[in-house]
C-alpha atoms as a PDB file:
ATOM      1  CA  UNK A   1     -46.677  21.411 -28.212  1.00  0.00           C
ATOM      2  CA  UNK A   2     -45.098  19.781 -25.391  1.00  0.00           C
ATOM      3  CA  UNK A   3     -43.570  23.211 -24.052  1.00  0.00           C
ATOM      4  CA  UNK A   4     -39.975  22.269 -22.604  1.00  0.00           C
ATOM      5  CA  UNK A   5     -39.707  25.783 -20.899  1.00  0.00           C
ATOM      6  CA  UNK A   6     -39.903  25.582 -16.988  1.00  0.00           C
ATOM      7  CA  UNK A   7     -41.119  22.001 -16.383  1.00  0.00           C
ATOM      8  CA  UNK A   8     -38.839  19.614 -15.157  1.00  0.00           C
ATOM      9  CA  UNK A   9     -39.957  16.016 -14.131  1.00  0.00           C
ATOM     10  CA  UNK A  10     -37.371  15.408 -11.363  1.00  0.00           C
ATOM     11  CA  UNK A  11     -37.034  17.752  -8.436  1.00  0.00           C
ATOM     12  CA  UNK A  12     -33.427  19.786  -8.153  1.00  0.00           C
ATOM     13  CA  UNK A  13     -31.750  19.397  -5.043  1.00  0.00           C
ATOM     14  CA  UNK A  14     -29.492  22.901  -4.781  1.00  0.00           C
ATOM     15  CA  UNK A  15     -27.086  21.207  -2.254  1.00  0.00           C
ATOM     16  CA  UNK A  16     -26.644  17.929  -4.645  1.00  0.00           C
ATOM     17  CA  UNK A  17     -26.450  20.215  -7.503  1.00  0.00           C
ATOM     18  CA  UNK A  18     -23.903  22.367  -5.827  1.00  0.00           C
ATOM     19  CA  UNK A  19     -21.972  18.866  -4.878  1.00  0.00           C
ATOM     20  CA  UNK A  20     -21.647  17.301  -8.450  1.00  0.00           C
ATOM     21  CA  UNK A  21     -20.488  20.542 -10.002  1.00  0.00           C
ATOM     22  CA  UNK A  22     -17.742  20.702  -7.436  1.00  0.00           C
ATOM     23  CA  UNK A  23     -17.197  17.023  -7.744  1.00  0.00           C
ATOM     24  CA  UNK A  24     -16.651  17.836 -11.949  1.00  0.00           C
ATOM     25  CA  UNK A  25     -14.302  20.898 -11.349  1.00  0.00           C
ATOM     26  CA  UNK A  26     -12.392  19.089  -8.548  1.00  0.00           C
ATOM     27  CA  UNK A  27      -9.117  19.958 -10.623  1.00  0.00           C
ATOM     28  CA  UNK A  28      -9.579  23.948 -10.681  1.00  0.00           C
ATOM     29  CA  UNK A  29     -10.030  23.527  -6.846  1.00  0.00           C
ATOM     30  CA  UNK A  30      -7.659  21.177  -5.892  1.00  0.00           C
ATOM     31  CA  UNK A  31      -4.264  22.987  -3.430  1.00  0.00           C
ATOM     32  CA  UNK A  32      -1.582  21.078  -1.844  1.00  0.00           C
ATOM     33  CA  UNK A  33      -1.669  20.781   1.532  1.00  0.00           C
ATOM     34  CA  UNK A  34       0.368  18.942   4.586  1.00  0.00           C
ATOM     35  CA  UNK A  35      -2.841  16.453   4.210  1.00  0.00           C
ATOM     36  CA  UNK A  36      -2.910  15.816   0.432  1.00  0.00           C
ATOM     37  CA  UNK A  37       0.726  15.605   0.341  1.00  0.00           C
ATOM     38  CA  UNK A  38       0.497  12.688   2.819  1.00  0.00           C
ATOM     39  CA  UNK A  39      -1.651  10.869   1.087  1.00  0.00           C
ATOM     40  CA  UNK A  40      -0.261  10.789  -2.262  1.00  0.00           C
ATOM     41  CA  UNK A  41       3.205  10.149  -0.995  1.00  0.00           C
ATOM     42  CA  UNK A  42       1.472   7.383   1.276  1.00  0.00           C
ATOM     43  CA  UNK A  43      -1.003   5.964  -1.817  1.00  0.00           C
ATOM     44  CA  UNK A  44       1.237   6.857  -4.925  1.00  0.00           C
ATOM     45  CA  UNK A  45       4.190   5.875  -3.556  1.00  0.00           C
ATOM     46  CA  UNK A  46       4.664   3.938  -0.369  1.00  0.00           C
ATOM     47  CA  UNK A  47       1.835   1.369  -1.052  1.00  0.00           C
ATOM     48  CA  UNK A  48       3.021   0.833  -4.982  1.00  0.00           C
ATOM     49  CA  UNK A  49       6.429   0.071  -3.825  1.00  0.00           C
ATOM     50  CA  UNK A  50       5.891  -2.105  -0.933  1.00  0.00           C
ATOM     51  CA  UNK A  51       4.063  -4.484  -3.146  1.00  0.00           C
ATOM     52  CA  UNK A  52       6.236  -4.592  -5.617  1.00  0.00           C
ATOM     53  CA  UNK A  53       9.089  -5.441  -3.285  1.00  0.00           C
ATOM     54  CA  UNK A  54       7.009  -8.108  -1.193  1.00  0.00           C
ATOM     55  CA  UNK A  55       5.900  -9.483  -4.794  1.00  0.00           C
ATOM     56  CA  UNK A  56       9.729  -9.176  -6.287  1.00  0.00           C
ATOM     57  CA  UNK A  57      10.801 -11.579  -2.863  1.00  0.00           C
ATOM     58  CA  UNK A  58       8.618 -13.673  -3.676  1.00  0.00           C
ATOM     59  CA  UNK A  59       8.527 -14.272  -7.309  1.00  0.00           C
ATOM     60  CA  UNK A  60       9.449 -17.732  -8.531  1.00  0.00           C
ATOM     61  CA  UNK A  61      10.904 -18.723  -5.062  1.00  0.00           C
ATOM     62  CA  UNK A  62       8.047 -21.611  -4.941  1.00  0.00           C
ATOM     63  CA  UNK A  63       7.030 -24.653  -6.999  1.00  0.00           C
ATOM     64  CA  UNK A  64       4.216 -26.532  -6.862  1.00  0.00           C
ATOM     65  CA  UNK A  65       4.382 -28.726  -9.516  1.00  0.00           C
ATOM     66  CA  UNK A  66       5.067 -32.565  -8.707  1.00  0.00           C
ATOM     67  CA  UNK A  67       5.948 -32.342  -5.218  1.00  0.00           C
ATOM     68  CA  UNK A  68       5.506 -35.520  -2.700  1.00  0.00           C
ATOM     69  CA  UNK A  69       4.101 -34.769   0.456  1.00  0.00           C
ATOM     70  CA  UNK A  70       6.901 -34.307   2.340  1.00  0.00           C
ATOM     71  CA  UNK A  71       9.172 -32.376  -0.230  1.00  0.00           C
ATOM     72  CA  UNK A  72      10.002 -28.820   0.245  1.00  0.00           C
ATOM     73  CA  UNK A  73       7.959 -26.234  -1.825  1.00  0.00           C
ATOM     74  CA  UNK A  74      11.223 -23.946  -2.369  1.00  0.00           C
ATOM     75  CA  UNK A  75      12.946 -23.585  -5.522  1.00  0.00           C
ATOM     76  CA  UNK A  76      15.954 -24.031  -4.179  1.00  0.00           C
ATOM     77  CA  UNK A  77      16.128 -25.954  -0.833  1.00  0.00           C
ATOM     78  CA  UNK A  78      17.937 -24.877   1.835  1.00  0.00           C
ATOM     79  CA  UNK A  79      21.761 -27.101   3.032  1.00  0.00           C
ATOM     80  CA  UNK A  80      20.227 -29.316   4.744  1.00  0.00           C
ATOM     81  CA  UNK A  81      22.878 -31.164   7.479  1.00  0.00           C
ATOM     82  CA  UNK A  82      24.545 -33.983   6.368  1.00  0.00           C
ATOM     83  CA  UNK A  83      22.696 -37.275   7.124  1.00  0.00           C
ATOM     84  CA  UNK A  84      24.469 -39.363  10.296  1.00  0.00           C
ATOM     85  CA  UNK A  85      25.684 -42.507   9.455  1.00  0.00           C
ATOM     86  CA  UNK A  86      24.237 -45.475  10.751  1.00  0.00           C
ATOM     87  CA  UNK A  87      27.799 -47.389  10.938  1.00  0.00           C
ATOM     88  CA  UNK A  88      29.545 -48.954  14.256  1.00  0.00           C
END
């Protein structure tokens, strides 16, 4: 009745066609080269580790909670000199 043979109601594009089957198989094409190399050393490696060392540093070193205006936000305050005496 409705005949499904050679009608189709959106027009193929051969080259986006040809894209998005590459795009799918992207594994069974995929080589290692200088270039690919570089960037999953750089973005699977490098990037993961940086932040978790600039995170590491700074976990826990700060406190926010109940702190006057001019108290330090550190943990654990630096030595701070010993205050001069007043006394002649």
């Amino acid at each position: 009745m409705g005949g499904h043979g050679d009608f189709h109601p959106v027009k193929l594009d051969p080259s986006l066609e040809r894209w998005a089957l590459m795009r799918e198989n992207v594994y069974q094409h995929f080589k290692w080269t200088p270039r690919t190399t570089r960037h999953v050393m750089i973005w699977g490696v490098i990037i993961p580790f940086a932040t978790y060392f600039t995170l590491s540093h700074f976990d826990r070193r700060y406190d926010y909670a109940g702190k006057f205006k001019n108290q330090s936000l550190l943990r654990i305050p630096p030595k701070s000199a010993a205050p001069e005496s007043d006394e002649q």
